[in-house]
Protein backbone atom coordinates (compact mmCIF):
# COMPACT_ATOMS: atom_id res chain seq x y z
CA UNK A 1 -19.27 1.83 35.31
CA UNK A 2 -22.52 1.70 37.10
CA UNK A 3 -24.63 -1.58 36.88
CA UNK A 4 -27.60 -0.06 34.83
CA UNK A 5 -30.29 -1.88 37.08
CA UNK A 6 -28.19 -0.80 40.33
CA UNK A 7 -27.93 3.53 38.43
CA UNK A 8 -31.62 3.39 38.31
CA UNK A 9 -32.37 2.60 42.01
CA UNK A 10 -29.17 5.01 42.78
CA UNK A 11 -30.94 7.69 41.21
CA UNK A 12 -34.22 7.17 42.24
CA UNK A 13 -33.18 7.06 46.15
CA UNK A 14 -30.74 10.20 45.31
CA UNK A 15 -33.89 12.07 44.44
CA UNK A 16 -35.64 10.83 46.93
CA UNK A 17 -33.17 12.05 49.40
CA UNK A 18 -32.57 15.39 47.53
CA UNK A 19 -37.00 15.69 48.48
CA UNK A 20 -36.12 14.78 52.04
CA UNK A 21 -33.65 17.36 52.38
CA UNK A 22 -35.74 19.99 50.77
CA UNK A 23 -38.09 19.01 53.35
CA UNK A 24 -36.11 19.24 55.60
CA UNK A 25 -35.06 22.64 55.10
CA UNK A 26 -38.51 23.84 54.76
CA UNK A 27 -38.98 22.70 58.21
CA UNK A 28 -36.04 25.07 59.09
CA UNK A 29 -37.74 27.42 57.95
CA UNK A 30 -40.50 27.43 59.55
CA UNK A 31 -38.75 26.95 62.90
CA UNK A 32 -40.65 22.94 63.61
CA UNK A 33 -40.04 21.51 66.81
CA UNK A 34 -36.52 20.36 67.16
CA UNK A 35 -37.48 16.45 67.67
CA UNK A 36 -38.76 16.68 64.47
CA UNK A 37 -35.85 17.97 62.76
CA UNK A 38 -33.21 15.58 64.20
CA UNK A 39 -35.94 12.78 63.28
CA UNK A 40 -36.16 14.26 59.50
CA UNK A 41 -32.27 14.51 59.91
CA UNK A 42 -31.60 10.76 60.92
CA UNK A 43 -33.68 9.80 58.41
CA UNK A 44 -32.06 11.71 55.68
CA UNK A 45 -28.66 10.31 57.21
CA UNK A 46 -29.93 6.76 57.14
CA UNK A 47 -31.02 6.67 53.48
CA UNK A 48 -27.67 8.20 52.59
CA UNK A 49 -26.02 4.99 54.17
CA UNK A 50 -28.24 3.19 52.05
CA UNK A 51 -27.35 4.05 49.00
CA UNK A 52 -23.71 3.88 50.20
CA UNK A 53 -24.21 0.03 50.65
CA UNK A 54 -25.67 -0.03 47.07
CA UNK A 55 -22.93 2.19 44.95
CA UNK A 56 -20.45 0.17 47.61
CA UNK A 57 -21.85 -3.11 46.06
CA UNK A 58 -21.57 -1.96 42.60
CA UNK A 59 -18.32 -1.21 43.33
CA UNK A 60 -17.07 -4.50 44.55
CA UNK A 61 -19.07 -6.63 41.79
CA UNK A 62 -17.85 -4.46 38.87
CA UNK A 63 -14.18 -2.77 39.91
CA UNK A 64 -12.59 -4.68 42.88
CA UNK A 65 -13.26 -7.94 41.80
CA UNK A 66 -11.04 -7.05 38.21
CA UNK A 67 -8.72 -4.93 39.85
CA UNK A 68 -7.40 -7.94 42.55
CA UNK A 69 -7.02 -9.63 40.05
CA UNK A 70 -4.18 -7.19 38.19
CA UNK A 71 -1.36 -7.10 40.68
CA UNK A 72 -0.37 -3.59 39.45
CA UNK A 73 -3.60 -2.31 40.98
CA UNK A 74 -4.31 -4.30 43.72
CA UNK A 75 -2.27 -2.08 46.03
CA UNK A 76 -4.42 0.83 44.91
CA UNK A 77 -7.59 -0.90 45.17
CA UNK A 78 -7.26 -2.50 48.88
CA UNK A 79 -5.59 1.37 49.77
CA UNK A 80 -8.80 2.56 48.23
CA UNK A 81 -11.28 -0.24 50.86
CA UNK A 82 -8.89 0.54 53.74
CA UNK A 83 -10.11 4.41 53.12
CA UNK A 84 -13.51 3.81 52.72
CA UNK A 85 -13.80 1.83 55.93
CA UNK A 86 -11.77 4.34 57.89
CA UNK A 87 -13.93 7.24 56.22
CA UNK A 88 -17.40 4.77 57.54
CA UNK A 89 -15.68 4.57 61.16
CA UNK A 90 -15.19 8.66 61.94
């Protein structure tokens, strides 16, 4: 379950991304230089890892932290870090 304070400024950057990426494709559209683009791009790409650091934290405070601590799911919690950082590394 999502911290309520942390689903708030999830959602908020979420829909500030989804308006970046609107943007984004509007500029597409109407063919803007390329620079431009890749800079709208890397920005939408570094908000994205932004919010991955905050639903990551929410993760750790609320789920990891209890699961450790139950030896029938720590397996399938440190399985479940050991994917995440392999998924962060391609």
């Amino acid at each position: 379950m999502l911290d309520q304070k942390l689903k708030k400024r999830a959602l908020h950057r979420a829909k500030i991304i989804r308006g970046q990426i609107d943007g984004l494709v509007k500029a597409i559209e109407v063919e803007k230089y390329c620079v431009d683009l890749i800079t709208q791009s890397r920005s939408i790409q570094l908000s994205l890892k932004s919010m991955d650091r905050l639903l990551l934290a929410n993760h750790l405070q609320g789920h990891v932290k209890h699961m450790l601590n139950d030896t029938k799911q720590e397996h399938k919690v440190i399985k479940e870090l050991v994917d995440l950082y392999a998924l962060s590394n391609k």
